[in-house]
Every structure is written in C-alpha cells, then in structure tokens.
Protein backbone atom coordinates (compact mmCIF):
# COMPACT_ATOMS: atom_id res chain seq x y z
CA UNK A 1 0.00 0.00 0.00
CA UNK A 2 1.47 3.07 -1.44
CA UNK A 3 -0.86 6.82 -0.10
CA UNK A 4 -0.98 10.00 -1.25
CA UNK A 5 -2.58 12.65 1.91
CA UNK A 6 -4.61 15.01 0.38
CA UNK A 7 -4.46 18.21 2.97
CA UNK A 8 -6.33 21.54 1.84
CA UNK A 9 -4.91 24.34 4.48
CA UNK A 10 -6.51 28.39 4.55
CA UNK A 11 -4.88 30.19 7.31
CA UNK A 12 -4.66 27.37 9.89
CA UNK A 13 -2.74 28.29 12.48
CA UNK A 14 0.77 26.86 12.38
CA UNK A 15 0.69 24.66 15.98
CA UNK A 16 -2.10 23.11 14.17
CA UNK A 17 -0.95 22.38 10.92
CA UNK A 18 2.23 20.97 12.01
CA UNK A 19 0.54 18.88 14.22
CA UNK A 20 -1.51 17.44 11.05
CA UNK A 21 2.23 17.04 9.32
CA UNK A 22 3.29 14.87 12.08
CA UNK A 23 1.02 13.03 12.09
CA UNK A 24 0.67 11.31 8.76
CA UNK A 25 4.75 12.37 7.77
CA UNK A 26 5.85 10.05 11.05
CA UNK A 27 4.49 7.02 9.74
CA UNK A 28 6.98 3.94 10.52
CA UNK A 29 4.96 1.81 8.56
CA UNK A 30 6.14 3.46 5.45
CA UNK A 31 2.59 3.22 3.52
CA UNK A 32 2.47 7.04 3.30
CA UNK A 33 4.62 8.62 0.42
CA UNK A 34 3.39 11.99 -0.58
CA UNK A 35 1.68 14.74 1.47
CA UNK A 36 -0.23 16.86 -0.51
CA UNK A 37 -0.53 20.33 0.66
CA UNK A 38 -3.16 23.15 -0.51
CA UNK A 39 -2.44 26.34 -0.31
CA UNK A 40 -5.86 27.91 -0.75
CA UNK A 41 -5.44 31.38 -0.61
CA UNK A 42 -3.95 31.51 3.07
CA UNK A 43 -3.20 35.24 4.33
CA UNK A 44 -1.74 34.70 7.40
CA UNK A 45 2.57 35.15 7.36
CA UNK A 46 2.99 32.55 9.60
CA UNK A 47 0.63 29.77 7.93
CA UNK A 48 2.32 30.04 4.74
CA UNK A 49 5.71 30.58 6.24
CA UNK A 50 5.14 27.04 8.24
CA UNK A 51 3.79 25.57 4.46
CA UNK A 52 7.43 26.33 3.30
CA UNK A 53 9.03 24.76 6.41
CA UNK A 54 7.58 21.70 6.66
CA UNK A 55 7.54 21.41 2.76
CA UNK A 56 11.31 22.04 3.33
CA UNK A 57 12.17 19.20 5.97
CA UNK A 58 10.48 16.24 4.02
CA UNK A 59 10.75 15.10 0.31
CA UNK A 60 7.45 13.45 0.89
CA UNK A 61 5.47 16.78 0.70
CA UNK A 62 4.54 18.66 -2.65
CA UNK A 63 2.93 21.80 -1.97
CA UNK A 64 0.55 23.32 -4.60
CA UNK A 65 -0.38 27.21 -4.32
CA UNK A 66 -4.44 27.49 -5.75
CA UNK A 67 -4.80 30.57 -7.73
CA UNK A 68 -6.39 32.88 -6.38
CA UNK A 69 -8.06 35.47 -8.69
CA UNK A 70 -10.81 36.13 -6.24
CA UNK A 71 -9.98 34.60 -2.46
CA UNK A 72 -9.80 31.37 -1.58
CA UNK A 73 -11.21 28.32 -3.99
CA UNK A 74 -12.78 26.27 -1.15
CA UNK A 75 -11.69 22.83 0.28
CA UNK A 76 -13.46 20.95 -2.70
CA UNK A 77 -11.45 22.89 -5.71
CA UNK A 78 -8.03 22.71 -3.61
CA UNK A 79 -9.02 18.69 -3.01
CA UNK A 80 -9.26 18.70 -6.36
CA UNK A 81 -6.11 20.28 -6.87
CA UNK A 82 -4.38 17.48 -4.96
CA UNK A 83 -6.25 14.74 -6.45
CA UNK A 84 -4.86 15.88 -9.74
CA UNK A 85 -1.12 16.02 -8.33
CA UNK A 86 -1.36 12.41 -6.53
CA UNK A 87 0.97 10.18 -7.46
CA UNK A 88 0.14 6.98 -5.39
CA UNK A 89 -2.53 4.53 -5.80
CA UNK A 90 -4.07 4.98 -2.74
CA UNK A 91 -5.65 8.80 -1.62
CA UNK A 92 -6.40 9.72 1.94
CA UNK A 93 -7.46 12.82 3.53
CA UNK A 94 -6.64 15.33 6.16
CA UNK A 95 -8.17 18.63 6.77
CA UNK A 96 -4.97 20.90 8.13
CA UNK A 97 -6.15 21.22 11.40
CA UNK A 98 -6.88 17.06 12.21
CA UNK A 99 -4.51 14.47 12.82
CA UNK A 100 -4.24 11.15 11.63
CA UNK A 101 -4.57 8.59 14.69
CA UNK A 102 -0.97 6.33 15.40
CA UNK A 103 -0.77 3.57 14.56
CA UNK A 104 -3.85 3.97 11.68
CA UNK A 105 -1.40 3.93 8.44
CA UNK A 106 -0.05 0.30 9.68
CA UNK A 107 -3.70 -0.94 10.40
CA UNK A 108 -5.14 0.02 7.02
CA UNK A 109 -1.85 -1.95 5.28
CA UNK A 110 -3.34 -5.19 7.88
CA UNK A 111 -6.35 -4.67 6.53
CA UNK A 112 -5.59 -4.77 2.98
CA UNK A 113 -3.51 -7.30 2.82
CA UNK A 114 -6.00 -9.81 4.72
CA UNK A 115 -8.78 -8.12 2.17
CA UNK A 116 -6.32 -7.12 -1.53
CA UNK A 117 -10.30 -6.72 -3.18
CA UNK A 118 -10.78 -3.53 -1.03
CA UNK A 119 -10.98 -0.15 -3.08
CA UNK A 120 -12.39 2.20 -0.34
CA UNK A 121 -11.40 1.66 3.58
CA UNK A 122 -13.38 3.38 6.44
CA UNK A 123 -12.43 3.96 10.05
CA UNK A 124 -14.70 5.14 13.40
CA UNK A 125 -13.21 8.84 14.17
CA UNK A 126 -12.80 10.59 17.42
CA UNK A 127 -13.97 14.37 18.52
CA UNK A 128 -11.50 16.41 19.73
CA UNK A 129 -12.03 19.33 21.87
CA UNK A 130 -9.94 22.68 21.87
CA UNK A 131 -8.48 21.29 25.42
CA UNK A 132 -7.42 18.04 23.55
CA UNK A 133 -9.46 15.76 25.41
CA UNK A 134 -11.28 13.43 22.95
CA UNK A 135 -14.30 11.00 22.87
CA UNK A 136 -15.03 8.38 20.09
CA UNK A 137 -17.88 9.77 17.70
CA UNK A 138 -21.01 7.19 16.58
CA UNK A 139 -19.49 5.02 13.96
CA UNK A 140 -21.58 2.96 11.69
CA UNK A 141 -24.01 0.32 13.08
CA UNK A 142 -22.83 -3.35 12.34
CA UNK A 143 -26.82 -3.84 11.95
CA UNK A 144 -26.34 -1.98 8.22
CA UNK A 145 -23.32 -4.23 7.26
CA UNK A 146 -21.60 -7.83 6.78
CA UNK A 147 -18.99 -8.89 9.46
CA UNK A 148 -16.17 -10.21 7.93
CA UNK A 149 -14.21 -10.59 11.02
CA UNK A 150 -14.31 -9.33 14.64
CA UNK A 151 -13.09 -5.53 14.27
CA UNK A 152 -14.24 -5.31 10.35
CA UNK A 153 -17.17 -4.71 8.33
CA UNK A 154 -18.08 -4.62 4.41
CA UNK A 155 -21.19 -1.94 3.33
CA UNK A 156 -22.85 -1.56 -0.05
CA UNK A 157 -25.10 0.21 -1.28
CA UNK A 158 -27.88 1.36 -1.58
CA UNK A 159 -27.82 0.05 2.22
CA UNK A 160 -25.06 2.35 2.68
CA UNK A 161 -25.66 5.29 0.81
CA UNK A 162 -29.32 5.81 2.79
CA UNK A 163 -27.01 5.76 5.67
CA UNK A 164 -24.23 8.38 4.30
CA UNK A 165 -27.30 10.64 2.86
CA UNK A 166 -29.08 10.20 6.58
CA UNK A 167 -26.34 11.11 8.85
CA UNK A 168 -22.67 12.21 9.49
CA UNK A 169 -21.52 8.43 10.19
CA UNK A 170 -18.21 8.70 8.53
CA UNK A 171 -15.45 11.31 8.22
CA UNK A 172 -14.03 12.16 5.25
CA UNK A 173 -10.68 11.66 7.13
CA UNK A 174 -11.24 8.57 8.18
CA UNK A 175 -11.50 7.40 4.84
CA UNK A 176 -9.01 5.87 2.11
CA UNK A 177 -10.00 4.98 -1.29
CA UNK A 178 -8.06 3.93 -4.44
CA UNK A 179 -7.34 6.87 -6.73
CA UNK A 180 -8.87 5.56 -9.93
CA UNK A 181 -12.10 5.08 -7.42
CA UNK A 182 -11.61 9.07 -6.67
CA UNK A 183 -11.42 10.05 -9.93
CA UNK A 184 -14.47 7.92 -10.95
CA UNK A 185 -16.60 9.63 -8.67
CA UNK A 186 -15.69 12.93 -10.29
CA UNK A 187 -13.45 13.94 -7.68
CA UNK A 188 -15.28 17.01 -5.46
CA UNK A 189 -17.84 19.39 -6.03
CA UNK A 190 -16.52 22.54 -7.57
CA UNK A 191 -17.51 25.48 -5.65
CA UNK A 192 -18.60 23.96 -2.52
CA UNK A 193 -17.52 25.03 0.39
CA UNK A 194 -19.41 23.01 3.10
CA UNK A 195 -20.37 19.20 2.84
CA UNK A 196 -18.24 18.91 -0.31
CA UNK A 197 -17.09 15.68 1.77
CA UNK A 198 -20.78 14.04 2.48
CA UNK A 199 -21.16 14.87 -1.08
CA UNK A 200 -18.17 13.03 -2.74
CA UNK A 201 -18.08 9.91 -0.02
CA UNK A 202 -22.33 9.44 -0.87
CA UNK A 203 -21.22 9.01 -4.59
CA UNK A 204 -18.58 6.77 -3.79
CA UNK A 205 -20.81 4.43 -1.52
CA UNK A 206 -22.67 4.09 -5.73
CA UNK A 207 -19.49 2.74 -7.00
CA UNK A 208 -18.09 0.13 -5.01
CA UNK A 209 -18.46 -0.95 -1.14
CA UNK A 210 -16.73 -0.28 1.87
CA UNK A 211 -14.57 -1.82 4.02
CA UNK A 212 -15.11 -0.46 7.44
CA UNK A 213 -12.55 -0.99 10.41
CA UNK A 214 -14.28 -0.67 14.14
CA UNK A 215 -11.20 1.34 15.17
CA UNK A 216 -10.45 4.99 15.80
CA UNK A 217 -8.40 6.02 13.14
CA UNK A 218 -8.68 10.07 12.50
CA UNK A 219 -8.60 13.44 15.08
CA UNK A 220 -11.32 15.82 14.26
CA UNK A 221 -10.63 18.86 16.21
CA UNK A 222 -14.14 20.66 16.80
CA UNK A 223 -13.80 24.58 17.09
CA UNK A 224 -11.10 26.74 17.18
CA UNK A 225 -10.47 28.53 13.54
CA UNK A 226 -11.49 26.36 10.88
CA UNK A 227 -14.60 25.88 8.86
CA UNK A 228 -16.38 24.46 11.48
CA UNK A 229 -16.86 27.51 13.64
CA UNK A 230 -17.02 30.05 10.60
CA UNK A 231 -19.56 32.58 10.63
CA UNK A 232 -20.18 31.28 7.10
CA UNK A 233 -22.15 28.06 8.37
CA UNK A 234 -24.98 29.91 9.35
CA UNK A 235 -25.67 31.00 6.01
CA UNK A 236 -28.25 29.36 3.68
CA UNK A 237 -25.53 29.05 1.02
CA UNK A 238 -23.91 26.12 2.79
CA UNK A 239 -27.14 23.99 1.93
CA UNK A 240 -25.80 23.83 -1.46
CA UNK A 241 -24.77 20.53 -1.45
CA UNK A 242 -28.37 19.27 -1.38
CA UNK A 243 -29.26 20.99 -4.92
CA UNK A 244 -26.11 19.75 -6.01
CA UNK A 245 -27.06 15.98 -5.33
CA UNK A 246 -30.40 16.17 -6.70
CA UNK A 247 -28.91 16.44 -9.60
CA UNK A 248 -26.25 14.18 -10.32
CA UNK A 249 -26.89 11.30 -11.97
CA UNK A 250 -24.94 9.03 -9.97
CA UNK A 251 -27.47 9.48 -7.33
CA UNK A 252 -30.43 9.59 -8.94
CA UNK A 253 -32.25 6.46 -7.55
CA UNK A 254 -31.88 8.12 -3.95
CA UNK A 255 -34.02 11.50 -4.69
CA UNK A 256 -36.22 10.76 -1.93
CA UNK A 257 -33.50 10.57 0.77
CA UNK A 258 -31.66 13.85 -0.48
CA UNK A 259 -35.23 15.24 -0.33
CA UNK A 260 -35.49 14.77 3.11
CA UNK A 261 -31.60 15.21 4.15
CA UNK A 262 -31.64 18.77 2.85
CA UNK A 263 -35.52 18.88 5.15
CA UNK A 264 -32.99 18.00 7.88
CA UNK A 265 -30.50 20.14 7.30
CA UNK A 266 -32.55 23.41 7.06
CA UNK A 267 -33.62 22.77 10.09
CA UNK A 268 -30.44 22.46 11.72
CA UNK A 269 -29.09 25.64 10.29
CA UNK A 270 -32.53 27.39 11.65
CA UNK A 271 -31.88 25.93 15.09
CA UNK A 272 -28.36 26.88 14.96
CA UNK A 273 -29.39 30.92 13.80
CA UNK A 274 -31.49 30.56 17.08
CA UNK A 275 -29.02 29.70 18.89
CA UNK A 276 -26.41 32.03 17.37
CA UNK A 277 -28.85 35.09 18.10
CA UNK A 278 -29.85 35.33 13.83
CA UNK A 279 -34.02 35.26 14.96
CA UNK A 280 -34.98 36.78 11.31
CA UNK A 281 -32.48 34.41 10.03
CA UNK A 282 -33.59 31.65 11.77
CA UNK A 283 -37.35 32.21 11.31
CA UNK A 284 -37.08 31.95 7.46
CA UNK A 285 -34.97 28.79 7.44
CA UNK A 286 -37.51 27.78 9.67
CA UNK A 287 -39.88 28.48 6.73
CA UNK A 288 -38.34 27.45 4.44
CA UNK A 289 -37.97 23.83 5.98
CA UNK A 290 -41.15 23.91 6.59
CA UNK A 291 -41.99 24.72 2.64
CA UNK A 292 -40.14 21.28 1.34
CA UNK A 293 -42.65 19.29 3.51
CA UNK A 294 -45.53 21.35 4.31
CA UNK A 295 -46.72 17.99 6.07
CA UNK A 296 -44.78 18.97 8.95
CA UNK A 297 -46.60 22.01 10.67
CA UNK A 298 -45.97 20.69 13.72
CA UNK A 299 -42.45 20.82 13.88
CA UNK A 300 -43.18 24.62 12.34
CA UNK A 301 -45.05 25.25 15.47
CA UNK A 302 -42.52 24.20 17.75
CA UNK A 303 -40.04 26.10 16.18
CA UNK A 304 -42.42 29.58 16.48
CA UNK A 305 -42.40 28.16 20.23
CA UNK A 306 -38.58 28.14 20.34
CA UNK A 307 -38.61 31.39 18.63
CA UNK A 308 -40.98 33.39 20.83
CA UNK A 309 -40.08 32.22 24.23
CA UNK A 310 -36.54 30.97 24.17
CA UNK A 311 -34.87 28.27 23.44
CA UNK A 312 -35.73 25.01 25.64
CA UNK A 313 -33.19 21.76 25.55
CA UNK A 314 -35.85 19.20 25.02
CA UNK A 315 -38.42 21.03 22.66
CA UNK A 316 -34.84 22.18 20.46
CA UNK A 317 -33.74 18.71 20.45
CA UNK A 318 -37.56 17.53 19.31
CA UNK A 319 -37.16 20.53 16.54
CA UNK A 320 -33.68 19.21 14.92
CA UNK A 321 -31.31 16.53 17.45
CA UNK A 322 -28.79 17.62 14.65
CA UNK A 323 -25.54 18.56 15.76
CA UNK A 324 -25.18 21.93 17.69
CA UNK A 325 -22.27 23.96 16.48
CA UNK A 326 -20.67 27.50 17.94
CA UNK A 327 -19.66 29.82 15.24
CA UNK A 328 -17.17 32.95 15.18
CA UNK A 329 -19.94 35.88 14.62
C-alpha cells in the first residue's frame, strides 16, 4: 500500500498544521509517500511561512499554491487540486487542522492485505475538543453491514448510501480509497464550500463498497479557527450541497432521501441561527424547511415556540437533534 494525503490548508494556524504534518509524515509503517498540501489562498505570514518549512524538511510533501483570482477556492477545488497532483494509488485525507490517529497507516496496510479486493477503507473517528481531550464519535451500526471478522465490516449500497445521505456516520478523514475510485466519482464538487465531503463519499458508496474498520483512526478537532466555527455556516448558502445531489446522476435512484436530508438540514441551520442570536435568520430557514414538507406544521409550530419564548433543551432537540455547532460571529 502506497498513499498519497490530500491536505487543503486556509490560514490554519501553524501549531495546528504541524501537528496534522506529524502526524501522517511520522508514519513507521512506510505506507504514506506523498503529502499533498493546498495552499488555498492563506493570508496569514505565519501559515504560509510554516507551508514552506515543513515542505522544506520532508521530500514526501509537494505543496501546490491554488490561484487565487478572487480569495480562496474552497476545500473541494483545492481537493481537487491534490487529487490531480497524486501520485500513489491509494488517496487519503486530512483537513490541516486534524490528525491522523498512530498507529492507523499500519492498520489500514493489515487490513488490505488480509482483504487485496478492497478499493475504499473506512475507520470510526474521534472528537477532539480545543483542550485536547477526545471522545469516540457514533461510527456505523454493524446492523447496516456484513462482518467479515471481529473488528471489520463490508457496506454496499444502496444500504449504505441511505445511511451516508441520513447522517454524518463517517469522516471524510477517516477514509481511504483507491485513486482511480476518486477520480471515478468525479473527484469534489466545484464550488462547494461546506459538505463537499458528504457529497463526494455518498457518490462513492454508488461505486463500489466499503470496508469499514471498528477502530479509531482520525482526530477531528471541533472549534477553534477552521470551517467548522465560521460565521459562514450559518448561512443558507452552505445547503448547497443538497441541490447539487439532486442532480447528479450518480445518485439519482436516492431523490427521496436527499429530499429529506436537505428537510434536515434546514432545520439544523434554523436551530443553529437561534441559537447564534440570527431570529430573522432563523425564522425563514424555519420556513423554508417547513416549505419542502408542508406535512410537517408541527415541527413549524414548535419552532415559532422556540422562537418566541426561548430556546428550551428538550423542545430544540424535538425541533432538529442535529448537531449543535458555535460559530465565530
């Protein structure tokens, strides 16, 4: 097993970033040969000053510079950037402010070679919190798949991609899948800048199945500067992805689940307005969830509730039990 990382970076700060080097650059198993690094438009000295360095200390690492005519591309152009530039039959991926998990590079080459028909290898994930202390996230339930030994399971669709189109079950991180496989599934969506990753990993679950190891294998740090706590996820833009999928033709047979996974999502981005203070905001996501399935007044009703009184734990988590996320306003 021969990987090329694919690691989009935009100002992360550099304690972070070389953090994510480490981890995937000291890999004694030797499975990981090129480190693809992004450039996307980063502003900050420092950043691209630590890009150079660790560039610099490791012939491993090839580091692209996007253009940037008008600001940053976004994480799916810049992945795309790297897909294009990786050498190695196997791709995996790190966002510049993650880690990989030790010991993860040697278990995926134990897992291929007691499985050589595997094209696209999933891992459980673990949250990490700004304090570093870490908890395993929900992986996928071994009701969904077929055990093929104690710690390993094999999903296919369209089992699986109901499950990937339902709920955040698998990181894009924790994910490595042959490069022609990549490329097959047209790489990721241009323009995107949020969910790019359920996006591309919902059209791969079409093409082949997954191989899915009941281990952590991947660091996602939750807050701090990235994407995740951007001011930018409140915005009604970031449900993009949902038009997106409607229309591609790989996923055509699953119209009805991307119907009500963008329901879903609306009404975690009104919740998390609420939450962030953005009532008008809030009120017409709100709305507008409500418009996609007009069958659900109720959960209308109970958002007016939320709206005009305050917000209350158990009615919020009867609204959406999405995830709750703190942005940067």
């Amino acid at each position: 097993m021969r990987i090329s990382i694919v690691c989009p970076v935009h100002d992360t700060p550099p304690p972070l970033l070389a953090a994510a080097a480490r981890s995937v650059l000291h890999d004694p198993s030797g499975a990981i040969r090129q480190f693809i690094l992004v450039d996307d438009g980063s502003r900050r000295e420092d950043t691209k000053r630590t890009l150079v360095e660790i560039a610099a200390t490791d012939p491993r690492v090839t580091l692209i510079r996007a253009p940037r005519a008008t600001g940053a591309v976004g994480p799916a152009s810049a992945r795309n950037l790297a897909l294009a530039a990786a050498r190695e039959d196997w791709v995996g991926f790190l966002d510049s402010d993650d880690t990989w998990l030790p010991g993860h590079p040697a278990r995926l080459r134990g897992l291929l070679a007691a499985h050589p028909e595997a094209v696209w290898i999933g891992t459980r994930h673990r949250l990490v919190s700004a304090d570093g202390a870490s908890e395993s996230a929900r992986g996928l339930d071994d009701a969904g798949g077929h055990r093929l030994a104690d710690n390993l399971l094999r999903f296919e669709a369209p089992a699986l991609t109901r499950v990937l189109l339902s709920d955040f079950r698998l990181h894009l991180g924790a994910s490595l899948v042959r490069r022609d496989l990549a490329k097959a599934a047209g790489g990721f969506g241009e323009g995107l800048f949020y969910y790019e990753d359920f996006l591309f990993l919902t059209k791969l679950s079409t093409l082949a199945p997954l191989h899915y190891l009941e281990a952590d294998g991947y660091g996602w740090r939750r807050g701090g500067d990235g994407l995740t706590s951007d001011a930018r996820r409140l915005d009604p833009s970031t449900l993009a992805m949902h038009a997106r999928a409607a229309r591609d033709p790989m996923l055509r047979h699953f119209r009805r689940e991307i119907r009500w996974a963008r329901y879903s999502a609306t009404k975690e981005l009104a919740m998390n307005n609420l939450l962030a203070g953005r009532r008008r905001p809030a009120l017409a996501l709100a709305i507008r969830g409500w418009l996609q399935d007009p069958r659900e007044l109720a959960e209308l009703l109970l958002f007016l509730r939320l709206w005009r009184r305050g917000v209350e734990t158990d009615a919020a988590a009867r609204y959406s039990g999405a995830e709750r996320f703190v942005v940067r306003c």
